[in-house]
PDB file of N, CA and C in Angstrom:
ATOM      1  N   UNK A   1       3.614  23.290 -12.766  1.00  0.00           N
ATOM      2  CA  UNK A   1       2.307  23.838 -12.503  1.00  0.00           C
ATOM      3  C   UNK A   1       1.669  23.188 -11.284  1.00  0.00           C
ATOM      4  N   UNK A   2       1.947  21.787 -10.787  1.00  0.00           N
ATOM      5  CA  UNK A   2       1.689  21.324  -9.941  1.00  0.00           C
ATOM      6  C   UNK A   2       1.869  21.961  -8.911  1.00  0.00           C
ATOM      7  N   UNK A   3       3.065  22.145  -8.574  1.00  0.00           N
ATOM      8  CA  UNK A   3       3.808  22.867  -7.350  1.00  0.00           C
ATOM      9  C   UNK A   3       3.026  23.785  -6.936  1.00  0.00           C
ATOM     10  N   UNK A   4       2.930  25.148  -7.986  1.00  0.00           N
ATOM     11  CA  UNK A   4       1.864  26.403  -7.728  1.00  0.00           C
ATOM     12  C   UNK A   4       0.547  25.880  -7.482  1.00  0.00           C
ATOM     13  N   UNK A   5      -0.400  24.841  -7.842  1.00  0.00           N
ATOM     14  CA  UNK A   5      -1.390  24.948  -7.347  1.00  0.00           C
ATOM     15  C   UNK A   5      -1.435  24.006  -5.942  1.00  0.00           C
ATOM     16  N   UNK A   6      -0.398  23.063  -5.426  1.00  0.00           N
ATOM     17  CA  UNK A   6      -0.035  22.879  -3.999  1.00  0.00           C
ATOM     18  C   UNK A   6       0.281  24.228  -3.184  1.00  0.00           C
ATOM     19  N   UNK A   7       0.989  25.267  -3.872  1.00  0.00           N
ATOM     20  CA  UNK A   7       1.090  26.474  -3.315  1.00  0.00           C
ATOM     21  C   UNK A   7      -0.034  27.050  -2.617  1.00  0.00           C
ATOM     22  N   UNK A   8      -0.719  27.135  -4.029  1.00  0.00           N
ATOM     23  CA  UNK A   8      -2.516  27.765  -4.001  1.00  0.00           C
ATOM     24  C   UNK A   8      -3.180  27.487  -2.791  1.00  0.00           C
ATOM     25  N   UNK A   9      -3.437  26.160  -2.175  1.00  0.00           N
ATOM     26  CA  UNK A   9      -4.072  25.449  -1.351  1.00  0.00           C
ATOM     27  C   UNK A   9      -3.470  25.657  -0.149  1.00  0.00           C
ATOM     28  N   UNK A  10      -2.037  25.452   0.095  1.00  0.00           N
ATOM     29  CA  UNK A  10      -1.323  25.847   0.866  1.00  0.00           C
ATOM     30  C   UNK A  10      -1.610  27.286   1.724  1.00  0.00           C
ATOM     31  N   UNK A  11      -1.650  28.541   0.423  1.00  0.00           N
ATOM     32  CA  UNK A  11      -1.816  29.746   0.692  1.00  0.00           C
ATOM     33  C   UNK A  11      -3.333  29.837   1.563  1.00  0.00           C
ATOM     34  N   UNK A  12      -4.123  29.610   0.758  1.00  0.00           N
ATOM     35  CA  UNK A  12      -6.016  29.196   0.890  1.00  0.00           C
ATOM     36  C   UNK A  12      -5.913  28.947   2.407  1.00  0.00           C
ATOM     37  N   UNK A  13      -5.276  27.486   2.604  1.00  0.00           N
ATOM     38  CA  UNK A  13      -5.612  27.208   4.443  1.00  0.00           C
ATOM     39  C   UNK A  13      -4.520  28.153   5.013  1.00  0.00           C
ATOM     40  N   UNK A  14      -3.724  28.809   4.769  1.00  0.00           N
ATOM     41  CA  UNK A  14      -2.761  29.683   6.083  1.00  0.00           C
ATOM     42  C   UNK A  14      -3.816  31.000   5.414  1.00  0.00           C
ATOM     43  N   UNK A  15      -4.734  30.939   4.958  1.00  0.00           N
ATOM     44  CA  UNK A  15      -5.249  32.617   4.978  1.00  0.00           C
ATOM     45  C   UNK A  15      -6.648  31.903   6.097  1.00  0.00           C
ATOM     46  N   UNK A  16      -7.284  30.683   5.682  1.00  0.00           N
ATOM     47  CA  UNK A  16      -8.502  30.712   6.437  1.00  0.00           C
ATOM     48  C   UNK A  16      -8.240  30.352   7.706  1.00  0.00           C
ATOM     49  N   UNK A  17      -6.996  30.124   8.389  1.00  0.00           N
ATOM     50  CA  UNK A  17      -6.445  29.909   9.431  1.00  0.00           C
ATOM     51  C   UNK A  17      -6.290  31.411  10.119  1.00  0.00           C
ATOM     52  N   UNK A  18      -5.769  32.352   9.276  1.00  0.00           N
ATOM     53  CA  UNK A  18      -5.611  33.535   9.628  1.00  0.00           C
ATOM     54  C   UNK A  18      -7.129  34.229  10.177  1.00  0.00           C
ATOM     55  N   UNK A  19      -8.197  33.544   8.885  1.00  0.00           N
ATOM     56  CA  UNK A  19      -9.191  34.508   9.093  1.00  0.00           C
ATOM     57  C   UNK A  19     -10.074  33.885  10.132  1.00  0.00           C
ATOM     58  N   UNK A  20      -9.837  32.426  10.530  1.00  0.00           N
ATOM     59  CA  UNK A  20     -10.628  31.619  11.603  1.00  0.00           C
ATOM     60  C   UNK A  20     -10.523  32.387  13.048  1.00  0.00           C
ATOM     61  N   UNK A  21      -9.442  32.916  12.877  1.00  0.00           N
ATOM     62  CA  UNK A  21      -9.064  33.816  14.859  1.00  0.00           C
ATOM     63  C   UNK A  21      -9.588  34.679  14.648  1.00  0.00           C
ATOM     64  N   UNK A  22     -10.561  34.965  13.854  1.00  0.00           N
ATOM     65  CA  UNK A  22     -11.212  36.922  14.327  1.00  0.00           C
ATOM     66  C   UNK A  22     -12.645  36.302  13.865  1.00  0.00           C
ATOM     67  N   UNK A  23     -13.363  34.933  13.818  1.00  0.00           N
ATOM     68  CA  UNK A  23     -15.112  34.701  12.756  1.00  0.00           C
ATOM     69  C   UNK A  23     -15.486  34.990  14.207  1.00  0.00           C
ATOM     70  N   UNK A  24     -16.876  35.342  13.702  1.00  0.00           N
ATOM     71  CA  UNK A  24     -17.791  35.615  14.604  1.00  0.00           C
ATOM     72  C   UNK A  24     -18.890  34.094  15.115  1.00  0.00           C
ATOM     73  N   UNK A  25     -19.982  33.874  15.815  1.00  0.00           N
ATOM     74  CA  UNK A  25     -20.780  32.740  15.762  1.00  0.00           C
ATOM     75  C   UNK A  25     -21.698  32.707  14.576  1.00  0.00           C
ATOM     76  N   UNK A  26     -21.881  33.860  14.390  1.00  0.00           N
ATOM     77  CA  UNK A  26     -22.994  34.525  13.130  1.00  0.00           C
ATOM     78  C   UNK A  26     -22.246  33.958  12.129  1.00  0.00           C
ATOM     79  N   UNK A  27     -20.812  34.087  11.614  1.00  0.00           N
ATOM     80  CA  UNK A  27     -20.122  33.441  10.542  1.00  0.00           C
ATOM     81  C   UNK A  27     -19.987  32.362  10.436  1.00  0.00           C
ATOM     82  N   UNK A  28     -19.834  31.836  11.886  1.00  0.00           N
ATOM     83  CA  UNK A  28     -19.680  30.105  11.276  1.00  0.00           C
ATOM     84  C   UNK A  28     -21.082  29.601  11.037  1.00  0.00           C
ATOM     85  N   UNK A  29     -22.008  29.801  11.707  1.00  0.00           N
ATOM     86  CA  UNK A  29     -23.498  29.330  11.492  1.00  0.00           C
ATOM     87  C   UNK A  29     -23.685  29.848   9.746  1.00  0.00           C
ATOM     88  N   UNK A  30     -23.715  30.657   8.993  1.00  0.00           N
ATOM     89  CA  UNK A  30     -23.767  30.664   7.503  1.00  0.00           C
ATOM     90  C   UNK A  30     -22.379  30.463   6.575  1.00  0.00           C
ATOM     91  N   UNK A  31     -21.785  29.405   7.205  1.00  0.00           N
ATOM     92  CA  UNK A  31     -20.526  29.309   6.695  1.00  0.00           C
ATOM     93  C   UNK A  31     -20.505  27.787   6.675  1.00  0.00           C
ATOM     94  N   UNK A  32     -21.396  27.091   7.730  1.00  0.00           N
ATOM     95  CA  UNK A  32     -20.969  25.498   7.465  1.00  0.00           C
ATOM     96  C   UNK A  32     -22.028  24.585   7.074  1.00  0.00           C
ATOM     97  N   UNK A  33     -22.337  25.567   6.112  1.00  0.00           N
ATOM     98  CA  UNK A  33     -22.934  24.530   4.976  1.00  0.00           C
ATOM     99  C   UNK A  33     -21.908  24.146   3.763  1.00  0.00           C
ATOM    100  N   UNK A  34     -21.014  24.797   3.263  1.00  0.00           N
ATOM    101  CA  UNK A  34     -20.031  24.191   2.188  1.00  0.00           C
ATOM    102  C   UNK A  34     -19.046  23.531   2.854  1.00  0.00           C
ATOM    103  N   UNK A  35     -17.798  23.454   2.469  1.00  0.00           N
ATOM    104  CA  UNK A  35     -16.716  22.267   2.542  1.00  0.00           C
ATOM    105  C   UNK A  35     -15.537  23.468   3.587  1.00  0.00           C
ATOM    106  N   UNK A  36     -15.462  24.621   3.126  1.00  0.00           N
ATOM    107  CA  UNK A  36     -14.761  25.714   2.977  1.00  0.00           C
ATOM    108  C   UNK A  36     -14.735  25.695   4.622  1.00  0.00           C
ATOM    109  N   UNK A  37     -16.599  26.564   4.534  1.00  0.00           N
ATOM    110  CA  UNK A  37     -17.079  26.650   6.152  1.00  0.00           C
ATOM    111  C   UNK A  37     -16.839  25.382   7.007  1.00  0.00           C
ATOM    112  N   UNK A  38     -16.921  24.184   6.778  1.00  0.00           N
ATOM    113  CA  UNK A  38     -16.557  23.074   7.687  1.00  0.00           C
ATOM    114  C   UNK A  38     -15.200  23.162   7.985  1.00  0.00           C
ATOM    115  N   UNK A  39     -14.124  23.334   7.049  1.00  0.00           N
ATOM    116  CA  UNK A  39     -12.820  23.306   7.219  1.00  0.00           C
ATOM    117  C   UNK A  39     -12.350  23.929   8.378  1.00  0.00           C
ATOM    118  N   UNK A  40     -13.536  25.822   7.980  1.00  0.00           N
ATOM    119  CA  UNK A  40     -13.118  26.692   8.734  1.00  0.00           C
ATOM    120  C   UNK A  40     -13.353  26.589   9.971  1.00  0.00           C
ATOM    121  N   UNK A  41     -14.144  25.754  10.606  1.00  0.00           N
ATOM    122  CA  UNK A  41     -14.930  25.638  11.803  1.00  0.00           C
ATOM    123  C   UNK A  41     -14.182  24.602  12.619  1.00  0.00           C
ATOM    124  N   UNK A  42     -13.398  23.292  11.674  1.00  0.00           N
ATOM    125  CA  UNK A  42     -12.624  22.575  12.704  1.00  0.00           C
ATOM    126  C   UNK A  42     -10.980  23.360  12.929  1.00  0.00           C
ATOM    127  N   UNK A  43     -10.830  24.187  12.072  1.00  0.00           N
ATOM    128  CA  UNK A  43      -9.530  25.032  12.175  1.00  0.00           C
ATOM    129  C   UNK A  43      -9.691  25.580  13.575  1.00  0.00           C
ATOM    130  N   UNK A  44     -10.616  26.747  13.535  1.00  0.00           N
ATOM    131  CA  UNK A  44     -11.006  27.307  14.773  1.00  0.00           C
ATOM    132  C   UNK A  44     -11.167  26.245  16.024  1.00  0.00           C
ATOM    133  N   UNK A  45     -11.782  24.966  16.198  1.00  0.00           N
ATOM    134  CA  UNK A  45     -11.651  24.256  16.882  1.00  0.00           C
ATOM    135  C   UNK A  45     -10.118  23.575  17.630  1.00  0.00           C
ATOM    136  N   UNK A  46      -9.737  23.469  16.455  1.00  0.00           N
ATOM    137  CA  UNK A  46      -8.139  23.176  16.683  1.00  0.00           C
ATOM    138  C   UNK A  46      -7.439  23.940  17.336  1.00  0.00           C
ATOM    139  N   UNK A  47      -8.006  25.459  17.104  1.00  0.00           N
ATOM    140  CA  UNK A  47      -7.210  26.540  17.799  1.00  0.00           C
ATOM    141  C   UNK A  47      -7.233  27.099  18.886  1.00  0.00           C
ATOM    142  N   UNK A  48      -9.252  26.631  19.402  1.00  0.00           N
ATOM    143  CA  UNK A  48      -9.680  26.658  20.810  1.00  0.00           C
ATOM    144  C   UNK A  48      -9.135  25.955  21.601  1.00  0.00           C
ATOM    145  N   UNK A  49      -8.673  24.427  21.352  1.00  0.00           N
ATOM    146  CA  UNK A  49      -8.128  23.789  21.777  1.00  0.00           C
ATOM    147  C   UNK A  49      -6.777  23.790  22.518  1.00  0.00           C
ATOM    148  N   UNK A  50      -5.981  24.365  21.300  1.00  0.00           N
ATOM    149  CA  UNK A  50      -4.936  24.472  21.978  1.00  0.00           C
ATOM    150  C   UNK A  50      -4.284  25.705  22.579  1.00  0.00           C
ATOM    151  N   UNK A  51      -5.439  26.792  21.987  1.00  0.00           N
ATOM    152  CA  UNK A  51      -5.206  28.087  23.075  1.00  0.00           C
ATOM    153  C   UNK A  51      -5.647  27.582  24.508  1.00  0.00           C
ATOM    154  N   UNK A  52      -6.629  27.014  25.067  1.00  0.00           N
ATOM    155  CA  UNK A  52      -7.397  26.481  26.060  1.00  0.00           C
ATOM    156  C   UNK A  52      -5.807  25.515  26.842  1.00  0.00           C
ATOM    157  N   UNK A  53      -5.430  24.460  26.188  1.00  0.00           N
ATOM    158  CA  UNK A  53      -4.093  23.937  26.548  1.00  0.00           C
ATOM    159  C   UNK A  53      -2.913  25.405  26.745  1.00  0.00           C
ATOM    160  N   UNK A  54      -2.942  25.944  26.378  1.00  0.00           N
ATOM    161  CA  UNK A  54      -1.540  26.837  26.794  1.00  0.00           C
ATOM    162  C   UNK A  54      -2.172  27.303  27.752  1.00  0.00           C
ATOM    163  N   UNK A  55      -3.340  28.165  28.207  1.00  0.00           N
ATOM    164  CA  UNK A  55      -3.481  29.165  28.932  1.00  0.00           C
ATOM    165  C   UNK A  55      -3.737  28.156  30.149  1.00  0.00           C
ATOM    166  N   UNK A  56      -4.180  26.900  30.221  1.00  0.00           N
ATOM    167  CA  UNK A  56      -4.049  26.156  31.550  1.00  0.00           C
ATOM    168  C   UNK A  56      -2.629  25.594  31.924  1.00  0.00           C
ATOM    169  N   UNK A  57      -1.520  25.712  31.058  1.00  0.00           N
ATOM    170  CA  UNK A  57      -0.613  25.040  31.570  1.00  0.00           C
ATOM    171  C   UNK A  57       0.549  26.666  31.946  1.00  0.00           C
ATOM    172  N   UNK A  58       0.168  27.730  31.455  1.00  0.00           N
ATOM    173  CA  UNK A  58       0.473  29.045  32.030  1.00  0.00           C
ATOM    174  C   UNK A  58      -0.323  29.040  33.497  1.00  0.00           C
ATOM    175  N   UNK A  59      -1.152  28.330  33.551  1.00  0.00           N
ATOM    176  CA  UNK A  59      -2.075  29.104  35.350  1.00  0.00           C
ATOM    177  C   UNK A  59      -1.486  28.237  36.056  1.00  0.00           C
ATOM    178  N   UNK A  60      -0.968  26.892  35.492  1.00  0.00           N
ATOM    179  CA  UNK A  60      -0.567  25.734  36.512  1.00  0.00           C
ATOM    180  C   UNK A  60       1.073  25.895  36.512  1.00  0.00           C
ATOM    181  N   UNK A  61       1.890  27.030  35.803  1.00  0.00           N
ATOM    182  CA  UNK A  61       3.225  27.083  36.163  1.00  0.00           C
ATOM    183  C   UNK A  61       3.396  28.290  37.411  1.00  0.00           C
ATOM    184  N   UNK A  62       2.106  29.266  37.049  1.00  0.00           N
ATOM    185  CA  UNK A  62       2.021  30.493  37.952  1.00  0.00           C
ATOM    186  C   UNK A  62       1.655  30.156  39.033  1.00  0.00           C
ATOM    187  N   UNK A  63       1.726  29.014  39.440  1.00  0.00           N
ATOM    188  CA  UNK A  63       0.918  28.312  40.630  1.00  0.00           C
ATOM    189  C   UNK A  63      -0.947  28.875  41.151  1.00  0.00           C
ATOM    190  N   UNK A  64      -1.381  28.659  39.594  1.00  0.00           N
ATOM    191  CA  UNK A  64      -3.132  29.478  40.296  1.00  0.00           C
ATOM    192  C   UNK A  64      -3.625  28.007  41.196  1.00  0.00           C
ATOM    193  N   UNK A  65      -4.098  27.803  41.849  1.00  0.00           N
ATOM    194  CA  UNK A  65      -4.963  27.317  42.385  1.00  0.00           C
ATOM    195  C   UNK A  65      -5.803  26.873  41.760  1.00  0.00           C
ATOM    196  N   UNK A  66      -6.373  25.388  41.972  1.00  0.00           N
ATOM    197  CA  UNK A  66      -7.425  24.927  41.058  1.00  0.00           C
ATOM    198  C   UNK A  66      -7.232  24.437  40.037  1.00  0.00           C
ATOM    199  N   UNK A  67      -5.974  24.145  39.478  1.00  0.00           N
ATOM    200  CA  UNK A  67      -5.364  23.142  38.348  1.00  0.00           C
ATOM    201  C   UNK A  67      -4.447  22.362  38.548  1.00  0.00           C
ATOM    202  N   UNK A  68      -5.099  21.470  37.758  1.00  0.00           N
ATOM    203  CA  UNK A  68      -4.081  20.081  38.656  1.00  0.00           C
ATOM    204  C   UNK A  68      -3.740  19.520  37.469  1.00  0.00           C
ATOM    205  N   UNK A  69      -2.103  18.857  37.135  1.00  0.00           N
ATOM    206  CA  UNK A  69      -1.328  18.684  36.290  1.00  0.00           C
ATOM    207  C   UNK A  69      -1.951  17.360  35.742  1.00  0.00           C
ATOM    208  N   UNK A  70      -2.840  16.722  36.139  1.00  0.00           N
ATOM    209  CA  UNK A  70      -3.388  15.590  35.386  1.00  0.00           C
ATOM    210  C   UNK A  70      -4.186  16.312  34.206  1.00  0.00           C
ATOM    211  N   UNK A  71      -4.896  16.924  34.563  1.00  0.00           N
ATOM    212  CA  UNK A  71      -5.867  18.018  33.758  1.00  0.00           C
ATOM    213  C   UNK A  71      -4.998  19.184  32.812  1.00  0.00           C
ATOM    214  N   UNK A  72      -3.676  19.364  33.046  1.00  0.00           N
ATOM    215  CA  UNK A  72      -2.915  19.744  32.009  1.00  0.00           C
ATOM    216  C   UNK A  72      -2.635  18.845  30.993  1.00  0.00           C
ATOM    217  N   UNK A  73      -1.812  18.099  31.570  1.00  0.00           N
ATOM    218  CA  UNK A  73      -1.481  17.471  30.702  1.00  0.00           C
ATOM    219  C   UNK A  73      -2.364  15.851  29.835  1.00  0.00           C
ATOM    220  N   UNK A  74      -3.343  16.247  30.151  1.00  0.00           N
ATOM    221  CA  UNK A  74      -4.694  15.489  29.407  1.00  0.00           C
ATOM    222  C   UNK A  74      -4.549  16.895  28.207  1.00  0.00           C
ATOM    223  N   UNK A  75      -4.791  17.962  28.461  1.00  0.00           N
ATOM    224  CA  UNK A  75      -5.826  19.042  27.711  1.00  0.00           C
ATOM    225  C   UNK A  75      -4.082  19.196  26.799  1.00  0.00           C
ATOM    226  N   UNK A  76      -3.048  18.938  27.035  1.00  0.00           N
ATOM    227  CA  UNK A  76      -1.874  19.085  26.069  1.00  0.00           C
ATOM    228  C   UNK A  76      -1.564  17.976  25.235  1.00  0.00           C
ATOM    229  N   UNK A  77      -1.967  16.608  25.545  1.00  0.00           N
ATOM    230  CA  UNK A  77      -2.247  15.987  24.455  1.00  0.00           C
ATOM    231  C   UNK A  77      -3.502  16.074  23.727  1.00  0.00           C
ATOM    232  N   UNK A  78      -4.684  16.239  24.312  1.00  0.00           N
ATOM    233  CA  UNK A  78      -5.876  16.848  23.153  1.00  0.00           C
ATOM    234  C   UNK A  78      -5.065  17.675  21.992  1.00  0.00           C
ATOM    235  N   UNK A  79      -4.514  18.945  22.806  1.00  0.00           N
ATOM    236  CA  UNK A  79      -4.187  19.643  21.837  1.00  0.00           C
ATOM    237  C   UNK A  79      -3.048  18.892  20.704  1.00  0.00           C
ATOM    238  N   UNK A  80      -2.313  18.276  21.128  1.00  0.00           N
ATOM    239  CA  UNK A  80      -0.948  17.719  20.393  1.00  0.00           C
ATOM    240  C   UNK A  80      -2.035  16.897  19.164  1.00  0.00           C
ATOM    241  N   UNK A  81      -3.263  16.116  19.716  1.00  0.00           N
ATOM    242  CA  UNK A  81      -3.877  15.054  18.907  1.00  0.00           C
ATOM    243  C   UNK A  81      -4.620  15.802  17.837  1.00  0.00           C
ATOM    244  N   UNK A  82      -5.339  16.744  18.265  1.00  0.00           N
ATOM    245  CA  UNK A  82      -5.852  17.847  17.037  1.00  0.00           C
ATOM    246  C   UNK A  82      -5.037  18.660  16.135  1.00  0.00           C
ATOM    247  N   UNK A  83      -3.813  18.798  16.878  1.00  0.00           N
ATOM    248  CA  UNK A  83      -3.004  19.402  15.242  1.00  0.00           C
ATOM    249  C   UNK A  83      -2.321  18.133  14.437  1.00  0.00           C
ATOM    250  N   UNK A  84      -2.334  17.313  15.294  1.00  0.00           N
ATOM    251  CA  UNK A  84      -1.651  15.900  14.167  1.00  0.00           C
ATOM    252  C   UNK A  84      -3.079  15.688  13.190  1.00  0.00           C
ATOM    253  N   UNK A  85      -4.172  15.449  13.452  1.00  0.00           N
ATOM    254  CA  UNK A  85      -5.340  15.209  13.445  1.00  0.00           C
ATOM    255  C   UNK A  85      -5.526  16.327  12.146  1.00  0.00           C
ATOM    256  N   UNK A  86      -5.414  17.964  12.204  1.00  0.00           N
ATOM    257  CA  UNK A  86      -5.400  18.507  11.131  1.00  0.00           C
ATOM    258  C   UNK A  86      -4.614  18.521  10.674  1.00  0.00           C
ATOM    259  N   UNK A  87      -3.432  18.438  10.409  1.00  0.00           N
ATOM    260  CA  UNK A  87      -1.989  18.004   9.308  1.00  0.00           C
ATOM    261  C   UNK A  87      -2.280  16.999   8.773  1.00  0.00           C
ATOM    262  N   UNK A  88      -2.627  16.117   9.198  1.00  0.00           N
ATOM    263  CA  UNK A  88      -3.431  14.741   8.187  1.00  0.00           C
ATOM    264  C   UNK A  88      -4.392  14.665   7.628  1.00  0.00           C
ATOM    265  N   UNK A  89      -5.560  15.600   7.741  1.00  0.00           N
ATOM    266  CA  UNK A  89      -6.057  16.196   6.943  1.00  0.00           C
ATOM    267  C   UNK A  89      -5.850  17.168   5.444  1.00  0.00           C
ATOM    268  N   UNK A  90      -4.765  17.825   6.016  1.00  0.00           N
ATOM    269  CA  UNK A  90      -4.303  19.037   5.003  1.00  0.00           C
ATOM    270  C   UNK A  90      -3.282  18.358   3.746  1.00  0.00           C
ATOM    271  N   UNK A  91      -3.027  17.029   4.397  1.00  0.00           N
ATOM    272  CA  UNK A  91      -1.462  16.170   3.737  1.00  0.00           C
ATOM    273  C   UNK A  91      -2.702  14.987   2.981  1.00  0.00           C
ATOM    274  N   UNK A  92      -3.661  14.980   3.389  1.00  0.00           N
ATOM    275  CA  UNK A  92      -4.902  14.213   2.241  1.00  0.00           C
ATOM    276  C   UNK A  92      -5.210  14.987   1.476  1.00  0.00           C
ATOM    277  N   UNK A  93      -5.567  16.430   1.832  1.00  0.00           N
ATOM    278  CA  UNK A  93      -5.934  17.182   0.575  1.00  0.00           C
ATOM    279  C   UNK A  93      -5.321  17.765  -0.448  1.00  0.00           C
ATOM    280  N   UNK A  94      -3.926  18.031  -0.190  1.00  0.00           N
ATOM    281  CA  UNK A  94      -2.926  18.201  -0.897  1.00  0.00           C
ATOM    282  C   UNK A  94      -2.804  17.084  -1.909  1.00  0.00           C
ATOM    283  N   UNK A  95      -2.469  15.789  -1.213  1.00  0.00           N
ATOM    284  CA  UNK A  95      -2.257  14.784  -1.845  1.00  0.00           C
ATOM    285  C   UNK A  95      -3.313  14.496  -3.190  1.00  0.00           C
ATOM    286  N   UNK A  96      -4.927  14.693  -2.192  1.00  0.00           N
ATOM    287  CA  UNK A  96      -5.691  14.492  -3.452  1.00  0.00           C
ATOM    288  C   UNK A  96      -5.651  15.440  -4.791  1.00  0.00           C
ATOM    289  N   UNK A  97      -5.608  16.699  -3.992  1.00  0.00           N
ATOM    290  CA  UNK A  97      -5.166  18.305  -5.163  1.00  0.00           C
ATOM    291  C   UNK A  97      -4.077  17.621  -6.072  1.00  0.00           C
ATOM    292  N   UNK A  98      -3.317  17.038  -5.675  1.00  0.00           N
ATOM    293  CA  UNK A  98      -1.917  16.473  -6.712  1.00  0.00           C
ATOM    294  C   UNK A  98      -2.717  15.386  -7.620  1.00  0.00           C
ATOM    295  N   UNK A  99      -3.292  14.676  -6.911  1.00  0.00           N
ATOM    296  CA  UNK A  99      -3.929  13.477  -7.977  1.00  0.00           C
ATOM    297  C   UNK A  99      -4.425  13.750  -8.903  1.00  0.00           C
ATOM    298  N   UNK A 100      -5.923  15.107  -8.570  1.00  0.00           N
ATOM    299  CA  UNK A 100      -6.279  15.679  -9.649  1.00  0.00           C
ATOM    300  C   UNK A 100      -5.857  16.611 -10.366  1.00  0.00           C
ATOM    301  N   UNK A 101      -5.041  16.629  -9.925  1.00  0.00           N
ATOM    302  CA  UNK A 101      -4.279  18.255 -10.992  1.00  0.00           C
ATOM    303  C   UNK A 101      -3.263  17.545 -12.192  1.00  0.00           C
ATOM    304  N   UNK A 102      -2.886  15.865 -11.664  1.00  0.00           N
ATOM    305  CA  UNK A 102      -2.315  14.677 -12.387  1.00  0.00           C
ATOM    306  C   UNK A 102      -3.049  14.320 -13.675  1.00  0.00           C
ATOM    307  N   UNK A 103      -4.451  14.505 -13.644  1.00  0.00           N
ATOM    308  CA  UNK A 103      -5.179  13.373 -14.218  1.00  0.00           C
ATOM    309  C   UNK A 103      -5.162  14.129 -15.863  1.00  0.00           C
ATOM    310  N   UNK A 104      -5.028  12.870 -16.522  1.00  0.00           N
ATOM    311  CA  UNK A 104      -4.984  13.823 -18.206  1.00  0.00           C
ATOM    312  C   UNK A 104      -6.728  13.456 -18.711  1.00  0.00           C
ATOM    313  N   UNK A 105      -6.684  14.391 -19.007  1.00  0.00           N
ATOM    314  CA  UNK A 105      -8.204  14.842 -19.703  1.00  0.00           C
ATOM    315  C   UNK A 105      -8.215  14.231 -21.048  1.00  0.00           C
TER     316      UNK A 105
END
């Protein structure tokens, strides 16, 4: 039973991950007052991030003008540090979900 509700949680963040790429500003502003909406708001952050890192290190292979590989590769470890940054997050909450789903009543 453990397993399925690691599943559960599992499922939960790859859906609010899904649903973080289409929120509006209107959604996150009545959304981060619970735990849910905060989650959802550094997800999306994580994802600005490292969309922002790909699409500068696409302008600096196309040779655009105006990007300079120090400034890539700064904005590609941001990004590398925010998804380690949320996996260690998600691998605490799991972990804690296991503790309490452990505990005998």
């Amino acid at each position: 039973m453990a397993i399925q509700g690691i599943q559960s949680v599992l499922q939960q963040m790859q859906t609010t991950a899904l649903q973080a790429a289409g929120t509006k500003a209107d959604e996150n502003a009545a959304a981060s007052s619970d735990f849910s909406g905060q989650l959802k708001l550094a997800l999306d952050k994580i994802s600005d991030i490292q969309n922002t890192a790909k699409t500068q290190s696409q302008d600096f292979e196309m040779g655009k003008p105006g990007v300079a590989l120090n400034d890539v590769m700064v904005n590609m470890q941001k990004s590398s540090i925010a998804m380690q940054m949320g996996i260690q997050v998600r691998n605490k909450m799991v972990s804690a979900y296991s503790d309490i789903m452990n505990m005998q009543v």
